[in-house]
PDB file of N, CA and C in Angstrom:
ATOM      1  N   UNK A   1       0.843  -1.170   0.000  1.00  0.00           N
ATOM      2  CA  UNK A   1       0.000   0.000   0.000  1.00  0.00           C
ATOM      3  C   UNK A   1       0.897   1.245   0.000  1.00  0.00           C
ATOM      4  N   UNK A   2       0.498   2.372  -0.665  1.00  0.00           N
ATOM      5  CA  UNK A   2       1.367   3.598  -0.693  1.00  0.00           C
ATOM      6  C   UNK A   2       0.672   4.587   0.301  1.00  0.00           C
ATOM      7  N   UNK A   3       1.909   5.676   0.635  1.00  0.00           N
ATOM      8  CA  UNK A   3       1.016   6.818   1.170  1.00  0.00           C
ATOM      9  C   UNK A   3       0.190   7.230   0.322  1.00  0.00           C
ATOM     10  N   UNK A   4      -0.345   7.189  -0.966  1.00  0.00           N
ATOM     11  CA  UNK A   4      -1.055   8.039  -1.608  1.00  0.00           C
ATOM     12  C   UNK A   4      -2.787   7.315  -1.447  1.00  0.00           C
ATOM     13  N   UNK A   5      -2.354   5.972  -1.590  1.00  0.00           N
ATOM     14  CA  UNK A   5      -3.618   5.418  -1.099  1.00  0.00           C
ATOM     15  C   UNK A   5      -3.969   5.375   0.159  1.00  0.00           C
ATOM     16  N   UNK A   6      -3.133   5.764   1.450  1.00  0.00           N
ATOM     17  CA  UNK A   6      -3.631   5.827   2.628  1.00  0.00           C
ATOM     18  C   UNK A   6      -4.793   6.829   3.154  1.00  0.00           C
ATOM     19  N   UNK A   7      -4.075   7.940   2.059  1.00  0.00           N
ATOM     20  CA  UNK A   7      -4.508   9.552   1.920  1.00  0.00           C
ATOM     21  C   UNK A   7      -6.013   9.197   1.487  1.00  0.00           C
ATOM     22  N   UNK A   8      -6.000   8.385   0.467  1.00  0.00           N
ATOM     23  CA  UNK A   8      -7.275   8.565  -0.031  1.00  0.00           C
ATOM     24  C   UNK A   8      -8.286   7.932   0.690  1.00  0.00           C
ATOM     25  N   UNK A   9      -7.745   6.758   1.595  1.00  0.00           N
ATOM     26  CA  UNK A   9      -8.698   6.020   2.112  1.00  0.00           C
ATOM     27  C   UNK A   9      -9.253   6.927   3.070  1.00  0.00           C
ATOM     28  N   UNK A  10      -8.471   7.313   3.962  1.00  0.00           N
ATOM     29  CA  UNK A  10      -8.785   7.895   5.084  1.00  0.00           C
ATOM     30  C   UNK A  10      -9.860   9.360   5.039  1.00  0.00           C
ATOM     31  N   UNK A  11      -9.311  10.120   3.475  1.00  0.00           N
ATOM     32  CA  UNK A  11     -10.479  10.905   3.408  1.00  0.00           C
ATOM     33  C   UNK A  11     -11.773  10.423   3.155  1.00  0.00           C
ATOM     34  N   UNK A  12     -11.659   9.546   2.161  1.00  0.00           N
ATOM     35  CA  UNK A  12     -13.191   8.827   2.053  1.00  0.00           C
ATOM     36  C   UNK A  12     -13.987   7.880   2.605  1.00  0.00           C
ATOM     37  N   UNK A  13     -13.401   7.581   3.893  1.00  0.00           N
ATOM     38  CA  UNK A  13     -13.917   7.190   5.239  1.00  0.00           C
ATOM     39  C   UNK A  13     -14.894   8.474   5.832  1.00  0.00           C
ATOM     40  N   UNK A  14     -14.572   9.664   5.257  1.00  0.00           N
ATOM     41  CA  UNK A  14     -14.859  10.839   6.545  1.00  0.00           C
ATOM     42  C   UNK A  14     -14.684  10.808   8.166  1.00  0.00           C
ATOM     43  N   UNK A  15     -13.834  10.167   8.503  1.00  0.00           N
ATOM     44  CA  UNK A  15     -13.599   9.737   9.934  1.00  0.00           C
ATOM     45  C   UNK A  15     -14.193  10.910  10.788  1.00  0.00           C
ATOM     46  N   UNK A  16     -14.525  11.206  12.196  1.00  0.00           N
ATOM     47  CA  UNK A  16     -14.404  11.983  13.337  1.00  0.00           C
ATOM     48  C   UNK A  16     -13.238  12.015  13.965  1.00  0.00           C
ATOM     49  N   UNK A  17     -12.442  11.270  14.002  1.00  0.00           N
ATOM     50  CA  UNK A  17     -11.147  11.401  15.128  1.00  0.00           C
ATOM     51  C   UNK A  17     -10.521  10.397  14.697  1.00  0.00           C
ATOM     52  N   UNK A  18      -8.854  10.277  14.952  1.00  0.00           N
ATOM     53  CA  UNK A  18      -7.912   9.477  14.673  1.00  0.00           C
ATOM     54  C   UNK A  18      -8.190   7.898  15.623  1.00  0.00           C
ATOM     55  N   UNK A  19      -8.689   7.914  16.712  1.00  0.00           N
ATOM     56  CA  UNK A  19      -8.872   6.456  17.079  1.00  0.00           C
ATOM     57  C   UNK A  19      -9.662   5.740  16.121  1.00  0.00           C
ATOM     58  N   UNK A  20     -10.461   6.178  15.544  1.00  0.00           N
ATOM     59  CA  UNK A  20     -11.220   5.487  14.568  1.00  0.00           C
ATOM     60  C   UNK A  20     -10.685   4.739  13.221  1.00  0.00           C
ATOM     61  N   UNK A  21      -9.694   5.313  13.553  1.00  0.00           N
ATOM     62  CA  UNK A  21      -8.810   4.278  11.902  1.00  0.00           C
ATOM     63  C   UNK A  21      -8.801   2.770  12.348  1.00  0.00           C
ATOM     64  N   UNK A  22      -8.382   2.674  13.914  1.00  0.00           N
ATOM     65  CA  UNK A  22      -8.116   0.969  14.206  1.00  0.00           C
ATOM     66  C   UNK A  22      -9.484   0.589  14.148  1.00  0.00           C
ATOM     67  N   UNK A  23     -10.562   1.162  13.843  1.00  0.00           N
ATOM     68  CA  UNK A  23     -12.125   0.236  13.600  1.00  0.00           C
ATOM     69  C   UNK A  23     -12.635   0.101  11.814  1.00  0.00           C
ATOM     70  N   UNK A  24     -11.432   0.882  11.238  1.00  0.00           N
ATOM     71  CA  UNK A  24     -11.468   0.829   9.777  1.00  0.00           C
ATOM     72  C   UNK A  24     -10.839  -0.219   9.406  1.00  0.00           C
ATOM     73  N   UNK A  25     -10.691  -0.476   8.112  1.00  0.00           N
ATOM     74  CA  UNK A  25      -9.594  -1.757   6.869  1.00  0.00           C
ATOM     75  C   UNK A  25      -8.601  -0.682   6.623  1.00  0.00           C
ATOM     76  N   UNK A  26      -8.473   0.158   7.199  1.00  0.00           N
ATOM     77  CA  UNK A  26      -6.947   1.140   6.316  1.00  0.00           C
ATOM     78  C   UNK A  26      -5.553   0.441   7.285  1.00  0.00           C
ATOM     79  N   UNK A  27      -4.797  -0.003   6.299  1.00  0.00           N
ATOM     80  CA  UNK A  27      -3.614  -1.080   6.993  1.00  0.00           C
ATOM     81  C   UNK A  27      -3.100   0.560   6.938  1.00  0.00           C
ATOM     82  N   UNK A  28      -2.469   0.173   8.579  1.00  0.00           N
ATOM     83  CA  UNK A  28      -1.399   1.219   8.938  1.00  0.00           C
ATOM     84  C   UNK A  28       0.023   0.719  10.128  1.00  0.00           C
ATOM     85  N   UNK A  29       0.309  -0.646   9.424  1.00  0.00           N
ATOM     86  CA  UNK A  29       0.616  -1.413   9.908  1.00  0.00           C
ATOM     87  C   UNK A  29       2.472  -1.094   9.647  1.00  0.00           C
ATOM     88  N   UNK A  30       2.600  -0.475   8.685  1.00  0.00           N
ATOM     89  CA  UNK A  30       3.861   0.439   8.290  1.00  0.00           C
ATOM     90  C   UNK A  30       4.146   1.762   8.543  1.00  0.00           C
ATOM     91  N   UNK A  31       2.838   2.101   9.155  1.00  0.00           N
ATOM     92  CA  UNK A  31       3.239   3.817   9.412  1.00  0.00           C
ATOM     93  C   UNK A  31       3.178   4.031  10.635  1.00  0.00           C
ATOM     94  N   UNK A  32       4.565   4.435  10.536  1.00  0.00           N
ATOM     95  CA  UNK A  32       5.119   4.874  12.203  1.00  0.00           C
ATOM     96  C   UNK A  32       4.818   6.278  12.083  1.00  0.00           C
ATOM     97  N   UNK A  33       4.537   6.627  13.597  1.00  0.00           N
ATOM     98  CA  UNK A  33       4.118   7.800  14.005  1.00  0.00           C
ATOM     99  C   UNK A  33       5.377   8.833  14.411  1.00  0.00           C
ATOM    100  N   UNK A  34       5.643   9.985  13.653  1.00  0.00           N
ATOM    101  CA  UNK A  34       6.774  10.433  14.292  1.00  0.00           C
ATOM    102  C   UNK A  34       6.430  12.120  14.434  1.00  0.00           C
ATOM    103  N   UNK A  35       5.344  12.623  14.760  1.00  0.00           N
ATOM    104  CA  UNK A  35       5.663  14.076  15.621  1.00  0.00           C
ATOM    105  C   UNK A  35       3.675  13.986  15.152  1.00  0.00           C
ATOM    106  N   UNK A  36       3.249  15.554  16.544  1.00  0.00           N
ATOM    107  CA  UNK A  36       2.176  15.894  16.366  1.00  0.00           C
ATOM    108  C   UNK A  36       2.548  17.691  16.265  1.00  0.00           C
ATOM    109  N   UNK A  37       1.917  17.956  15.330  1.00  0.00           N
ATOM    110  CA  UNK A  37       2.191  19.270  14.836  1.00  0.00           C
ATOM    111  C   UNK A  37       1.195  20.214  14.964  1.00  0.00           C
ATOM    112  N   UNK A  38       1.193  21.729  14.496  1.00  0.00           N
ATOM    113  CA  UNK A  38      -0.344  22.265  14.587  1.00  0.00           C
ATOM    114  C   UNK A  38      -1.348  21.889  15.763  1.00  0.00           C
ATOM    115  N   UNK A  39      -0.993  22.111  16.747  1.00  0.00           N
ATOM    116  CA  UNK A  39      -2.037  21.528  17.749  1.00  0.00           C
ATOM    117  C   UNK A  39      -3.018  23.121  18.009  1.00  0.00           C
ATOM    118  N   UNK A  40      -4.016  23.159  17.970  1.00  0.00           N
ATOM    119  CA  UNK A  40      -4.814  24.029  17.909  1.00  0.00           C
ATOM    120  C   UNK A  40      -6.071  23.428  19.029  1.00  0.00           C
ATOM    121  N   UNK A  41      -6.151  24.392  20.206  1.00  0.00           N
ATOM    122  CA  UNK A  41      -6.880  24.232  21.450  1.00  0.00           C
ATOM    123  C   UNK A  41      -8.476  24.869  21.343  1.00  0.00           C
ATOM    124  N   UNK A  42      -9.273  23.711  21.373  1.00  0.00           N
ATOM    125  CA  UNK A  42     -10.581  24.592  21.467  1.00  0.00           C
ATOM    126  C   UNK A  42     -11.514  24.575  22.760  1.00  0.00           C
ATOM    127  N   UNK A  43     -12.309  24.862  22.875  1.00  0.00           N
ATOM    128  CA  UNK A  43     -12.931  25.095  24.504  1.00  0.00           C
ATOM    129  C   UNK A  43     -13.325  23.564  24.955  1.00  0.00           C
ATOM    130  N   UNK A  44     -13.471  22.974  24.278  1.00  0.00           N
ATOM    131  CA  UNK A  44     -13.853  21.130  24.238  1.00  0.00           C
ATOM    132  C   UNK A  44     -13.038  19.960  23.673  1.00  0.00           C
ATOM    133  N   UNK A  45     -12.113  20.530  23.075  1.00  0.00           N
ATOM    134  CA  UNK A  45     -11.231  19.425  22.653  1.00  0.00           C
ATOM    135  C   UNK A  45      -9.881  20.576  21.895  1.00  0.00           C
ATOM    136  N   UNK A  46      -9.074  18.830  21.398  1.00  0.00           N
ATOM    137  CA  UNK A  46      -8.355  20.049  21.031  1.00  0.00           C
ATOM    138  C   UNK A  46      -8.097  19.630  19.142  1.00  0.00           C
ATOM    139  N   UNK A  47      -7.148  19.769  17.954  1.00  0.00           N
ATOM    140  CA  UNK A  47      -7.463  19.260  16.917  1.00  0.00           C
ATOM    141  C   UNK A  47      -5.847  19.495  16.788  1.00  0.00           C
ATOM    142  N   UNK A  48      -5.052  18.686  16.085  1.00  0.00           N
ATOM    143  CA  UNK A  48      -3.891  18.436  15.715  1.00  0.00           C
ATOM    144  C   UNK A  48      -3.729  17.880  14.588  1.00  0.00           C
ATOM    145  N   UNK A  49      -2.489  17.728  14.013  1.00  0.00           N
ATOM    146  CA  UNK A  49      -1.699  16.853  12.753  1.00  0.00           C
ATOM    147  C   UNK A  49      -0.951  15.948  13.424  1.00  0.00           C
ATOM    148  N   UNK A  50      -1.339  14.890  13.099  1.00  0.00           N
ATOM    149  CA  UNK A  50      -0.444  13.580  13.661  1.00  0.00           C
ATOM    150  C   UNK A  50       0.242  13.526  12.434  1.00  0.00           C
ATOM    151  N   UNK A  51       1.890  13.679  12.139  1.00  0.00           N
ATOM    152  CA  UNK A  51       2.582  13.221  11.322  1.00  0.00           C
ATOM    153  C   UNK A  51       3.012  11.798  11.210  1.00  0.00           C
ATOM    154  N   UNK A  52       3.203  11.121  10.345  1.00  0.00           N
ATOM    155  CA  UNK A  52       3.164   9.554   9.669  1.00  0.00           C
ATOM    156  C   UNK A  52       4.235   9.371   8.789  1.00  0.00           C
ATOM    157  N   UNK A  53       5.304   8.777   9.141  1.00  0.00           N
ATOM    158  CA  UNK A  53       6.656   8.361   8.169  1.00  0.00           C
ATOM    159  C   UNK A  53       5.937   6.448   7.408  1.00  0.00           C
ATOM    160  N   UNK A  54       5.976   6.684   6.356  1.00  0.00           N
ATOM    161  CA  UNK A  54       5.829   4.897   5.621  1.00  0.00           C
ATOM    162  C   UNK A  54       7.130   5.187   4.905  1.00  0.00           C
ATOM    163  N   UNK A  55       8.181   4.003   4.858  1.00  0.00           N
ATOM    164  CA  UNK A  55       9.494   4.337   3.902  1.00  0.00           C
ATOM    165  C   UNK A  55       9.819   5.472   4.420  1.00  0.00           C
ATOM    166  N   UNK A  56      10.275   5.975   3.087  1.00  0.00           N
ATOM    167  CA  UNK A  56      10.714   7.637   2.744  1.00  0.00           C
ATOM    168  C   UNK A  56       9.489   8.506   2.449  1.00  0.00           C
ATOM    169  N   UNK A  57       7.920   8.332   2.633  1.00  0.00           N
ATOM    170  CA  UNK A  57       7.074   9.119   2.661  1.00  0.00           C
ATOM    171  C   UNK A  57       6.837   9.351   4.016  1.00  0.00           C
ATOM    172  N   UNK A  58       6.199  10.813   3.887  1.00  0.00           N
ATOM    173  CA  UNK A  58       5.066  11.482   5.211  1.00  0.00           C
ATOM    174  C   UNK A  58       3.679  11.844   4.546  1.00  0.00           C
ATOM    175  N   UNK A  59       2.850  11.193   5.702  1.00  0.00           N
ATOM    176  CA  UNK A  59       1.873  12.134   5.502  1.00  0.00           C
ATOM    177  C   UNK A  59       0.785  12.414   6.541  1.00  0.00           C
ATOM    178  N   UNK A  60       0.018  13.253   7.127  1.00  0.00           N
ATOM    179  CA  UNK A  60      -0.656  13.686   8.501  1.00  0.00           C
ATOM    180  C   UNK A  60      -2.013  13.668   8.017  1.00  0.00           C
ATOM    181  N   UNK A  61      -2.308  13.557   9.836  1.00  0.00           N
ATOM    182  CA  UNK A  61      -3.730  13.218   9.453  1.00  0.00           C
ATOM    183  C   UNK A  61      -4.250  14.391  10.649  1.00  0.00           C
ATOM    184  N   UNK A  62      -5.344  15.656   9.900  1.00  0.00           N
ATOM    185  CA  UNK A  62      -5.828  16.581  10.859  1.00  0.00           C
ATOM    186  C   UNK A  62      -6.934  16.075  11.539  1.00  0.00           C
ATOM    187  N   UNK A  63      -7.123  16.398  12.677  1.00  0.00           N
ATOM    188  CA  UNK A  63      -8.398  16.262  13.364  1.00  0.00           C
ATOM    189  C   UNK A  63      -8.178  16.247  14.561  1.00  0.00           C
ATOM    190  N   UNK A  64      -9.339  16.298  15.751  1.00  0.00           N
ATOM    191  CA  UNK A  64      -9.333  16.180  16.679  1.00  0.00           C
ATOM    192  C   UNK A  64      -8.315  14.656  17.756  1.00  0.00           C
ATOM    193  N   UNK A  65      -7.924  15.155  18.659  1.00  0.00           N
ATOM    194  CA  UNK A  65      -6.932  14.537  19.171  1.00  0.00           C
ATOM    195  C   UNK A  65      -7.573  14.246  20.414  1.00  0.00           C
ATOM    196  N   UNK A  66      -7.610  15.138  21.010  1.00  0.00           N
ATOM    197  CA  UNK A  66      -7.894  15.100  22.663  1.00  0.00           C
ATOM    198  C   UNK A  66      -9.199  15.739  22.676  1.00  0.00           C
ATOM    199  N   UNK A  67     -10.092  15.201  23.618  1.00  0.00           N
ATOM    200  CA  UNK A  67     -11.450  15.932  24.346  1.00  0.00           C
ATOM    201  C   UNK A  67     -11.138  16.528  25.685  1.00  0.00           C
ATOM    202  N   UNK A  68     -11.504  17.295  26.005  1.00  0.00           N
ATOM    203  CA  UNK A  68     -11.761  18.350  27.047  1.00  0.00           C
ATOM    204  C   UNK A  68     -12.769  18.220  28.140  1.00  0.00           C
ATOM    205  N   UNK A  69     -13.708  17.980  27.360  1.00  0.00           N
ATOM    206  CA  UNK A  69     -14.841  17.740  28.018  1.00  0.00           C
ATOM    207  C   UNK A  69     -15.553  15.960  28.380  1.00  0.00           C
ATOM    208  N   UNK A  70     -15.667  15.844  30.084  1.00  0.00           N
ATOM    209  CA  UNK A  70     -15.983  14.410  30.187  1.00  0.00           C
ATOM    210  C   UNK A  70     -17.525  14.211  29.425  1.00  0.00           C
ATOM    211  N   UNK A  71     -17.972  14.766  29.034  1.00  0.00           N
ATOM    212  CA  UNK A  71     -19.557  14.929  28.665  1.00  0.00           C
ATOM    213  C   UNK A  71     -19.400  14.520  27.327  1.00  0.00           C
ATOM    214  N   UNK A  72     -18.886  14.450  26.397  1.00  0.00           N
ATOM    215  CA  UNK A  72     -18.846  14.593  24.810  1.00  0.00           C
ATOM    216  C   UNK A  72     -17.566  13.791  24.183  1.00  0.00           C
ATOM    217  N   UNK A  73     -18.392  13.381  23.373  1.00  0.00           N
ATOM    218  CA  UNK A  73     -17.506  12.681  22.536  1.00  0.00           C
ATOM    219  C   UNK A  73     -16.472  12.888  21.141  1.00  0.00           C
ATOM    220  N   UNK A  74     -15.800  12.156  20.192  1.00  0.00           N
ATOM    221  CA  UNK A  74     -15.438  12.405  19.380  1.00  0.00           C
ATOM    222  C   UNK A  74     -16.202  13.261  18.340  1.00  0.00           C
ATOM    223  N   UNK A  75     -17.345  12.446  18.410  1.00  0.00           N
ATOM    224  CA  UNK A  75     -18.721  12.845  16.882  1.00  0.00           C
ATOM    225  C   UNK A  75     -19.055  14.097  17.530  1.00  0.00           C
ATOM    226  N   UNK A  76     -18.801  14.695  18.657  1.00  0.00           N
ATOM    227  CA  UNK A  76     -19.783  15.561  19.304  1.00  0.00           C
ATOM    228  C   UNK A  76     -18.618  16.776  18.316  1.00  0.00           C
ATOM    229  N   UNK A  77     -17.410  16.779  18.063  1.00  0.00           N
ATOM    230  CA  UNK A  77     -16.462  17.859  18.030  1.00  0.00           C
ATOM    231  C   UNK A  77     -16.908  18.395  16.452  1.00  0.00           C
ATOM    232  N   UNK A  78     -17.605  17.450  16.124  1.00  0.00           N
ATOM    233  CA  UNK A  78     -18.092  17.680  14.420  1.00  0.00           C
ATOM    234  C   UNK A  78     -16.498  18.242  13.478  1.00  0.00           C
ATOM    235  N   UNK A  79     -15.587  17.520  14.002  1.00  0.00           N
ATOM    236  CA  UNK A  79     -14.479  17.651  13.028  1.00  0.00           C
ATOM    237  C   UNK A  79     -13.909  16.502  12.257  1.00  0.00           C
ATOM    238  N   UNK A  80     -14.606  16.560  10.611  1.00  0.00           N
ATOM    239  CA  UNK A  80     -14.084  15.273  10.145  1.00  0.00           C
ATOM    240  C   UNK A  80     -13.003  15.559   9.869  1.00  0.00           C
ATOM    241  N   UNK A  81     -11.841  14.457   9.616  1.00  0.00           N
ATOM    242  CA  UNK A  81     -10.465  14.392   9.480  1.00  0.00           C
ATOM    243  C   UNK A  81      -9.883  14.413   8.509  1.00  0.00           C
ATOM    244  N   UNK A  82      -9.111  14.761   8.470  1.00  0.00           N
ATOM    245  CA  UNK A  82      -8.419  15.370   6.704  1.00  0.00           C
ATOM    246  C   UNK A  82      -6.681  14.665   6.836  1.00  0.00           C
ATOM    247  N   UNK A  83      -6.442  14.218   5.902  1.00  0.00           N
ATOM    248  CA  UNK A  83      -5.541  13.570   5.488  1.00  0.00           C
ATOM    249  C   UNK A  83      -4.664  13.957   4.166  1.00  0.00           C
ATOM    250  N   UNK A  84      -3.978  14.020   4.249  1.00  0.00           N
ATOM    251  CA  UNK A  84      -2.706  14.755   2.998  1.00  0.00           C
ATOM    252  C   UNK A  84      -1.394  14.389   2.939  1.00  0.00           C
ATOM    253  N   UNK A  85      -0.662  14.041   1.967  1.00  0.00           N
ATOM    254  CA  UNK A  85       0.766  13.669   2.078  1.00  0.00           C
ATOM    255  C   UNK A  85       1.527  14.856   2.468  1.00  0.00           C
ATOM    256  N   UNK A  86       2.458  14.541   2.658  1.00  0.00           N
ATOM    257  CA  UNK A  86       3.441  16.107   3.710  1.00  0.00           C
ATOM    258  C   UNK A  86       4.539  15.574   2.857  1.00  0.00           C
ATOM    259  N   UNK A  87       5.981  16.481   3.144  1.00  0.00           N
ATOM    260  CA  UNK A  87       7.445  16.659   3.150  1.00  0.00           C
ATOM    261  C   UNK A  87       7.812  16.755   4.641  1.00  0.00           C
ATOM    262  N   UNK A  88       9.307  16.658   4.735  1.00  0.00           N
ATOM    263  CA  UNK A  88       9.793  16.640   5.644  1.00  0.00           C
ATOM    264  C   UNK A  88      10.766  18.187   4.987  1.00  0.00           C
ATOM    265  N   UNK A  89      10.811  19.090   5.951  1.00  0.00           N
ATOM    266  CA  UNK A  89      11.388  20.062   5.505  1.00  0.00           C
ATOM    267  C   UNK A  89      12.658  20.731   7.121  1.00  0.00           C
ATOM    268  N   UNK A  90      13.707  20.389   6.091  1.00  0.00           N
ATOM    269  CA  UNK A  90      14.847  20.747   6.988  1.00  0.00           C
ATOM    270  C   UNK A  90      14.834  21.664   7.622  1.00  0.00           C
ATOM    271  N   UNK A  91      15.216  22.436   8.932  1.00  0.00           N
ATOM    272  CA  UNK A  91      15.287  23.585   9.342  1.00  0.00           C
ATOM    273  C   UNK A  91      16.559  24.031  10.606  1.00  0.00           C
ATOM    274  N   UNK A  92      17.518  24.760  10.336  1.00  0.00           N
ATOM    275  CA  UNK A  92      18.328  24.978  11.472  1.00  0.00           C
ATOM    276  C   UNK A  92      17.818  25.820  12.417  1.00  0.00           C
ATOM    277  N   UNK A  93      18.279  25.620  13.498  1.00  0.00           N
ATOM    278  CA  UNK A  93      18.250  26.385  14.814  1.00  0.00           C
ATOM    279  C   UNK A  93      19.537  26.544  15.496  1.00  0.00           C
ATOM    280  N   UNK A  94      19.682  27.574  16.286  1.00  0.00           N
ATOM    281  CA  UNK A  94      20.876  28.100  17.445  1.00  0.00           C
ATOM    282  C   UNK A  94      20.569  27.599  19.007  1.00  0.00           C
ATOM    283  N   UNK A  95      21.810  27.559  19.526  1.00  0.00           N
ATOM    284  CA  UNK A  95      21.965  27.539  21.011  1.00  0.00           C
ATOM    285  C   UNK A  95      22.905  28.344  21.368  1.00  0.00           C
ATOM    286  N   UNK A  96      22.426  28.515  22.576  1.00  0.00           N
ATOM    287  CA  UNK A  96      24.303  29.216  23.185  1.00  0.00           C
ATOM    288  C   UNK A  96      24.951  28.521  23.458  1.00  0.00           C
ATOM    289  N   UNK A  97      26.150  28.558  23.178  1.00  0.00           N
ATOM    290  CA  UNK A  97      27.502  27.189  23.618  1.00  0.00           C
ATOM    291  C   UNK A  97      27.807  27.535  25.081  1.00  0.00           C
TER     292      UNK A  97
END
């Protein structure tokens, strides 16, 4: 399976939240998880990019991450999940020695 078909599955699932992939057929049995990005806080939950290395591809999956609220659920956040292939893009930084 490629990232490009992961992408597609996962959008045309329309998922609510990332736990829901392990109740789907989308094998993600090669994609290691390596950073959460964009985390954006809302009064009830919160919504992030889980980044995804397969091989030498990336690609993230947006949506809700965490709930806030003990009252409500995933479906309650009404954020379906969006999925897209990414890059990995180099970047330097400083310290003081």
């Amino acid at each position: 399976m490629t990232v490009k078909e992961i992408v597609d599955q996962i959008n045309a699932a329309k998922l609510c939240t990332r736990p829901t992939l392990e109740d789907t057929n989308i094998d993600m049995t090669d994609c290691v998880h390596v950073d959460t990005v964009n985390r954006d806080e809302h009064r009830w939950y919160v919504n992030a990019t889980n980044v995804y290395k397969m091989g030498d591809e990336f690609f993230g999956i947006h949506g809700a991450i965490q709930l806030l609220s003990e009252d409500m659920g995933f479906n309650d956040c009404a954020v379906v999940c969006e999925a897209f292939e990414m890059e990995s893009v180099p970047s330097v930084t400083y310290r003081r020695k």
